[in-house]
C-alpha atoms as a PDB file:
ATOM      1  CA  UNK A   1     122.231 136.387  79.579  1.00  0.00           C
ATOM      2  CA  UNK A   2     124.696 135.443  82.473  1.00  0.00           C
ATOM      3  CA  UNK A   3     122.335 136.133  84.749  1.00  0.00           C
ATOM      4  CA  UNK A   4     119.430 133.655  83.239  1.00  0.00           C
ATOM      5  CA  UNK A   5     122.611 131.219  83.455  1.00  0.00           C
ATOM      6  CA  UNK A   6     123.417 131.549  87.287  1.00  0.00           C
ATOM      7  CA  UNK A   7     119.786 131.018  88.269  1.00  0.00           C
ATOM      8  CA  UNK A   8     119.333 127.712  86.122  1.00  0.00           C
ATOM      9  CA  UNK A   9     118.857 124.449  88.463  1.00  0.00           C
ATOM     10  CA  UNK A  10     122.078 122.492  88.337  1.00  0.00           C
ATOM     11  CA  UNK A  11     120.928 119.628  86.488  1.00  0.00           C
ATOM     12  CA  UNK A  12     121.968 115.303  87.522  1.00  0.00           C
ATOM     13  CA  UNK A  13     125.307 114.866  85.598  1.00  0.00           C
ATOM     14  CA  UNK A  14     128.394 112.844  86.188  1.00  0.00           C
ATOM     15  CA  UNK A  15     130.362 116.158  85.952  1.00  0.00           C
ATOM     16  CA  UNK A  16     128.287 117.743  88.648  1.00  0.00           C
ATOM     17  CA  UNK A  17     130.294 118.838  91.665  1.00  0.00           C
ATOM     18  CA  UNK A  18     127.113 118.895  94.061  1.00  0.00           C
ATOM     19  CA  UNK A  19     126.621 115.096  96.043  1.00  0.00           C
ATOM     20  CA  UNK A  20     122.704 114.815  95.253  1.00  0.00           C
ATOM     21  CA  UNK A  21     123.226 115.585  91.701  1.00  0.00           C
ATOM     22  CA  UNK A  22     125.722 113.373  90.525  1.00  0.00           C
ATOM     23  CA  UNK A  23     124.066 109.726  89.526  1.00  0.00           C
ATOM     24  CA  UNK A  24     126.937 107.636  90.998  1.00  0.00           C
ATOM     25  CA  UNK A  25     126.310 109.128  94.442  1.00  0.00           C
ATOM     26  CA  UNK A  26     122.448 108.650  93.637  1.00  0.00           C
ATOM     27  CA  UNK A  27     122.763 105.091  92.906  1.00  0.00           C
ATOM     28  CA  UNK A  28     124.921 104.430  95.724  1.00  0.00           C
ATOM     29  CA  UNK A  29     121.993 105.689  98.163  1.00  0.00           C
ATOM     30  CA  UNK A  30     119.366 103.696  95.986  1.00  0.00           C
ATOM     31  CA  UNK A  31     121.225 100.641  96.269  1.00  0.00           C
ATOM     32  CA  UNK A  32     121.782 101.034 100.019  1.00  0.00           C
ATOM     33  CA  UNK A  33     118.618 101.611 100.356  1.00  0.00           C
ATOM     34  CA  UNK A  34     117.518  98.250  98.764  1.00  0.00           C
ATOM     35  CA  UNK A  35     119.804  96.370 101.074  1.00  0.00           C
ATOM     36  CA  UNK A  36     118.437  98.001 103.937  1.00  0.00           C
ATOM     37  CA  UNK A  37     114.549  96.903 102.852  1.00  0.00           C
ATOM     38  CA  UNK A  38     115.541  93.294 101.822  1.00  0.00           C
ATOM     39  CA  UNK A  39     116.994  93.122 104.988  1.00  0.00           C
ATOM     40  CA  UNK A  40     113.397  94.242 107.108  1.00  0.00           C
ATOM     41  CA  UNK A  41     111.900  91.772 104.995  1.00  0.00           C
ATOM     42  CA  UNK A  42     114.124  89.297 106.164  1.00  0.00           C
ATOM     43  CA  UNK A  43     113.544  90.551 109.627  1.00  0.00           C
ATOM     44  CA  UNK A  44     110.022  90.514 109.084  1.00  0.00           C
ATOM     45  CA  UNK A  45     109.673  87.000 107.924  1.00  0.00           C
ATOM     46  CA  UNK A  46     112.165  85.487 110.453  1.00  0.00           C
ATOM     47  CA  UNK A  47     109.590  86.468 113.346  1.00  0.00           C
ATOM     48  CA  UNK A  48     106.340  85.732 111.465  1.00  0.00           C
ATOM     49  CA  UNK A  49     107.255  82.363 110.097  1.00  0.00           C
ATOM     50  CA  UNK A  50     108.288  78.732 111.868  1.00  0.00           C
ATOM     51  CA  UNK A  51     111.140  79.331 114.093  1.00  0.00           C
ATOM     52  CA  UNK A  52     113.602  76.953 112.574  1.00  0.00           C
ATOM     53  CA  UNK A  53     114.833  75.169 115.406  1.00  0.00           C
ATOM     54  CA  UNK A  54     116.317  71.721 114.675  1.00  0.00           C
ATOM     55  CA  UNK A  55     115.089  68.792 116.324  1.00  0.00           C
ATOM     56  CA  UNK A  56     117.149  66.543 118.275  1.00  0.00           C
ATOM     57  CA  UNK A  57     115.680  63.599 116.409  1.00  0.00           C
ATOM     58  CA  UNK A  58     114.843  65.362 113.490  1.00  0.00           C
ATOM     59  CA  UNK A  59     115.931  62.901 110.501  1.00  0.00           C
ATOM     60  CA  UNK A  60     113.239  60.533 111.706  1.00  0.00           C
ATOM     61  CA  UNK A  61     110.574  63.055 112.864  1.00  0.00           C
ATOM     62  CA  UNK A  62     111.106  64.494 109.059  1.00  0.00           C
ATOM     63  CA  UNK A  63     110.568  60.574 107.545  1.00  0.00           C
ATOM     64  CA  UNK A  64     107.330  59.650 109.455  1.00  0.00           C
ATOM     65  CA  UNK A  65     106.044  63.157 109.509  1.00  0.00           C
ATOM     66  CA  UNK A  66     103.313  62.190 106.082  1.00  0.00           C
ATOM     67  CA  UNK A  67     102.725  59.406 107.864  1.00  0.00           C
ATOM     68  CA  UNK A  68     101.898  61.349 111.273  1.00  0.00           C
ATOM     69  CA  UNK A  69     100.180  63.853 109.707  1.00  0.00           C
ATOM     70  CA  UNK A  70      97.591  61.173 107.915  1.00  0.00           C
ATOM     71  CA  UNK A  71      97.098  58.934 110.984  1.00  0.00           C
ATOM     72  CA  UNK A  72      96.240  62.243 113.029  1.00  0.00           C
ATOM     73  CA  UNK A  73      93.789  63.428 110.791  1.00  0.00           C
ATOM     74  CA  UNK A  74      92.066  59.784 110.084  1.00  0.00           C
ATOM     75  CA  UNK A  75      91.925  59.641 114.488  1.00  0.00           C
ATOM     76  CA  UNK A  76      90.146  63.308 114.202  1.00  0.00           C
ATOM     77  CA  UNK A  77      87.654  61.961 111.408  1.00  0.00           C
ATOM     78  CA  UNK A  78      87.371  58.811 113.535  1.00  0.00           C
ATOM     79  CA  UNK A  79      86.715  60.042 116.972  1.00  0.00           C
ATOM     80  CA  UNK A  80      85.170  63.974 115.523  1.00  0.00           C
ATOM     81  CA  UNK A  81      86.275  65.369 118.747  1.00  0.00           C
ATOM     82  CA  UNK A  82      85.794  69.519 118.268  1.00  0.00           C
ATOM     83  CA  UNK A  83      88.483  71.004 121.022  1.00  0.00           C
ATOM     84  CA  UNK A  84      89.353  74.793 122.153  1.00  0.00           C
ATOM     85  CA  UNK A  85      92.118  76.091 124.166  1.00  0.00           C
ATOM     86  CA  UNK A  86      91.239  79.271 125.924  1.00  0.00           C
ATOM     87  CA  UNK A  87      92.567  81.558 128.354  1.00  0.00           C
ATOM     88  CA  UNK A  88      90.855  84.010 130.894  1.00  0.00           C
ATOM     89  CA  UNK A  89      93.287  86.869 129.907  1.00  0.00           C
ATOM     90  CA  UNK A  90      96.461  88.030 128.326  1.00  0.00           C
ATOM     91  CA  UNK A  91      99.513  86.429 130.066  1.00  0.00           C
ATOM     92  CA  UNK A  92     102.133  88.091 131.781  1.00  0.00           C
ATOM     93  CA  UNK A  93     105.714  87.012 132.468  1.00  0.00           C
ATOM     94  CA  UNK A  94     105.650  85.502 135.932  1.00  0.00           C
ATOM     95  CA  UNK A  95     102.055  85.635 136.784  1.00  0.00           C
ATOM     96  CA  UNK A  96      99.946  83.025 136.874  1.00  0.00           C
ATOM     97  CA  UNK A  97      97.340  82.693 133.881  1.00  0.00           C
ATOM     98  CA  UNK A  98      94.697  80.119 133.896  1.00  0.00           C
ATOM     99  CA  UNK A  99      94.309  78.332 130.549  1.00  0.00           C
ATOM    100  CA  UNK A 100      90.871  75.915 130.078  1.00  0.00           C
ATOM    101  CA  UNK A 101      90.854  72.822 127.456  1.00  0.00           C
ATOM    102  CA  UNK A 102      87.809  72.125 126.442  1.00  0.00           C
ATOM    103  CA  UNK A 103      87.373  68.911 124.032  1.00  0.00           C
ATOM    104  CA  UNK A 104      83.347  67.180 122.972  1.00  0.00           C
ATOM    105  CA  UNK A 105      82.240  65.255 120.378  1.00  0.00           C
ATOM    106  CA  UNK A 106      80.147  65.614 116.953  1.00  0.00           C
ATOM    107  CA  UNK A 107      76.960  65.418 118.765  1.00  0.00           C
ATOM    108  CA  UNK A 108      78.384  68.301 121.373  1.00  0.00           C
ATOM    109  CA  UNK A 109      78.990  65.611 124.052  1.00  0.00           C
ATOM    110  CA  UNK A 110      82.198  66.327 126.492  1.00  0.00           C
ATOM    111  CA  UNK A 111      84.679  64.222 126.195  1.00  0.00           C
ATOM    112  CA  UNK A 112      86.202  61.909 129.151  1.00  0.00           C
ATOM    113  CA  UNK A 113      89.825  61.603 128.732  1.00  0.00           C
ATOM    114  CA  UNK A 114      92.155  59.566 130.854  1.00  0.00           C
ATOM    115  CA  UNK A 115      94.277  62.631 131.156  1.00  0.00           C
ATOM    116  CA  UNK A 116      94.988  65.708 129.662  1.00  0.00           C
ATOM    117  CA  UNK A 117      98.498  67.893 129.451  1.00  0.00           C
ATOM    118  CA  UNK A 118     100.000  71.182 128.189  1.00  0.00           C
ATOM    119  CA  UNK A 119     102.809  71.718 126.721  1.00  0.00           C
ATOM    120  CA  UNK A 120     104.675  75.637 126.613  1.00  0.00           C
ATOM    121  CA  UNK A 121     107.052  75.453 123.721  1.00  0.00           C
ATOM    122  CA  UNK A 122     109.292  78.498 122.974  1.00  0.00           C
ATOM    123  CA  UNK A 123     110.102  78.644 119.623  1.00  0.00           C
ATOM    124  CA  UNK A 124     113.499  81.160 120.347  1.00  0.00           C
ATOM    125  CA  UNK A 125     114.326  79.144 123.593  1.00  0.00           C
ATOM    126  CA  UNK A 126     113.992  75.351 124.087  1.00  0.00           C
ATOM    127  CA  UNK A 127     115.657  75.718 127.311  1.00  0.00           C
ATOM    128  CA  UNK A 128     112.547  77.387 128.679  1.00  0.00           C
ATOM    129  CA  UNK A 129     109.273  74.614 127.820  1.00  0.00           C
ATOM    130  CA  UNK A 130     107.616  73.081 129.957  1.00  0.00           C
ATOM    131  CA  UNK A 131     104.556  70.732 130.642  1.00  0.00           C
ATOM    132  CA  UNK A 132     102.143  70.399 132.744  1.00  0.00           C
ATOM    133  CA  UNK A 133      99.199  68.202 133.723  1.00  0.00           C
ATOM    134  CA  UNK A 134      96.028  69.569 133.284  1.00  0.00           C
ATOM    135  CA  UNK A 135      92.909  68.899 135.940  1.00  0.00           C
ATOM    136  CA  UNK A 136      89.263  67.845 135.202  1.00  0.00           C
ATOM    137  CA  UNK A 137      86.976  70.892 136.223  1.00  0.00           C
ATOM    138  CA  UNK A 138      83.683  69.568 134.646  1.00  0.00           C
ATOM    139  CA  UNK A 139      83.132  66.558 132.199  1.00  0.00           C
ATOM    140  CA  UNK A 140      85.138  67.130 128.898  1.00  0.00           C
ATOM    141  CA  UNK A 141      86.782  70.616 130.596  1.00  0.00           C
ATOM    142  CA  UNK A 142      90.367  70.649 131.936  1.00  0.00           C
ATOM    143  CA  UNK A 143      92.271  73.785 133.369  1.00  0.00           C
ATOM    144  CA  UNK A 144      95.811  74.462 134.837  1.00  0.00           C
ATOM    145  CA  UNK A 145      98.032  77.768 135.738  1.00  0.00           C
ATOM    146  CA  UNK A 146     100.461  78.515 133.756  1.00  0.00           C
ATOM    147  CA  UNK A 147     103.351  80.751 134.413  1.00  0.00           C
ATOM    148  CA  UNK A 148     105.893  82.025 131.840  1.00  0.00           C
ATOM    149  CA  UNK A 149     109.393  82.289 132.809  1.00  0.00           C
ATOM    150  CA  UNK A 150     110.420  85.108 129.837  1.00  0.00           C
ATOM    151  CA  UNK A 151     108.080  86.841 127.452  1.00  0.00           C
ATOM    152  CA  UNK A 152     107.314  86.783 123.789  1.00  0.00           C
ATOM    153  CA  UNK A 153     105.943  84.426 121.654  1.00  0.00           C
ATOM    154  CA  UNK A 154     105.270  80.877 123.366  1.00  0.00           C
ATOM    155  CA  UNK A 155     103.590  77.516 121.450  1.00  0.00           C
ATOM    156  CA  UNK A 156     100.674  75.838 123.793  1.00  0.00           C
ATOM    157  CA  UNK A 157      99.521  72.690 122.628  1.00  0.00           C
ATOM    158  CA  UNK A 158      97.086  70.664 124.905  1.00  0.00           C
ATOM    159  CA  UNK A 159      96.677  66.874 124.233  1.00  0.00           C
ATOM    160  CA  UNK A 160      93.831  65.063 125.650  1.00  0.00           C
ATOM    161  CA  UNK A 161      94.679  61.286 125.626  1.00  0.00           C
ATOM    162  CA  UNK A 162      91.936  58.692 126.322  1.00  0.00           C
ATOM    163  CA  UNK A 163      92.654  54.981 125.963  1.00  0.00           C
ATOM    164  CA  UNK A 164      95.062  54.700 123.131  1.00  0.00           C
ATOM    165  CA  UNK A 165      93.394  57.689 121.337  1.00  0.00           C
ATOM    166  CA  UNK A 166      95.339  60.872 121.865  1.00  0.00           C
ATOM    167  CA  UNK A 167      94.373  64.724 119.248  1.00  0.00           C
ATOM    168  CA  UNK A 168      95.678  67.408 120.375  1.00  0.00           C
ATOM    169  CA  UNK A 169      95.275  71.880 119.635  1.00  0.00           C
ATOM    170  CA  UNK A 170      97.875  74.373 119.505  1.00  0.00           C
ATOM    171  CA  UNK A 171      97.653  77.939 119.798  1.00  0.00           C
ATOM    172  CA  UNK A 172     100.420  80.742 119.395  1.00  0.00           C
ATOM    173  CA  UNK A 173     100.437  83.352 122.523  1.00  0.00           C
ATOM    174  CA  UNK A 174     102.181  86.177 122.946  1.00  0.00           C
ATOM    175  CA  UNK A 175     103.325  86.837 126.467  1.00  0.00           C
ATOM    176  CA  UNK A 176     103.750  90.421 127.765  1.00  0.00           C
ATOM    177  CA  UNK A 177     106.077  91.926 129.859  1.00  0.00           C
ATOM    178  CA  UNK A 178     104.490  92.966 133.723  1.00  0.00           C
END
């Protein structure tokens, strides 16, 4: 009979001398645990959503920003310009990548602009955007080089402006490391 008893499994118990057997331990490592996976997600959703950078005007960009949204997407109804930015490859951090704006209308017409520009925002570092003018290649297609100062994740957005009309397209890009 005491040998049936020294060959039992010690089972969970408070009185339990042995560390994974003894619930208060358990629910000390179950609890860290939890912190440690609400934290990731917190990780996780800091890099995948809006960077959260405040504006430096951002009380009245916040007021008129219903206001912005409706007038820009009456002027894309209005005008029913279709526009794509594209790039020839994956960018690199100090090499030059070319990046092409092409804008045309509802019938598949390009689209003569009065000027076009790009704009590199970097939603971690404001100290690093940048524009740039873009240059007519072909009617309704406009190109410049770009080169990226730091990598990761960089906001393009290329406006076309013609007359008093202006629409513009963003795209997210990640830039790699050379």
């Amino acid at each position: 009979m005491s040998e049936s008893v020294g060959k039992r499994r010690p089972r969970i118990s408070q009185s339990n001398k042995e560390a994974f057997r003894n619930p208060w331990v358990l629910g000390w490592i179950f609890a860290i645990a939890v912190v440690l996976l609400v934290n990731v997600g917190f990780i996780v959703t800091a890099i995948v959503t809006n960077p959260g950078l405040v504006d430096k005007d951002y009380y009245r960009k916040g007021r008129d920003l219903e206001q912005e949204f409706a007038e820009r997407r009456q002027a894309r109804e209005r005008l029913g310009w279709r526009m794509k930015l594209a790039a020839a490859h994956k960018p690199h951090v100090g090499q030059p990548a070319r990046y092409t704006f092409t804008v045309v209308d509802r019938a598949g017409v390009p689209v003569e602009g009065d000027r076009a520009v790009i704009s590199a925002y970097r939603p971690s570092d404001a100290a690093s955007d940048f524009k740039q003018e873009m240059q007519r290649v072909a009617p309704g297609v406009y190109s410049a080089v770009l080169k990226f100062p730091l990598k990761g994740i960089w906001d393009l957005t290329a406006t076309l402006h013609k007359g008093k009309d202006a629409l513009k397209t963003t795209r997210r890009i990640s830039v790699q490391a050379p």
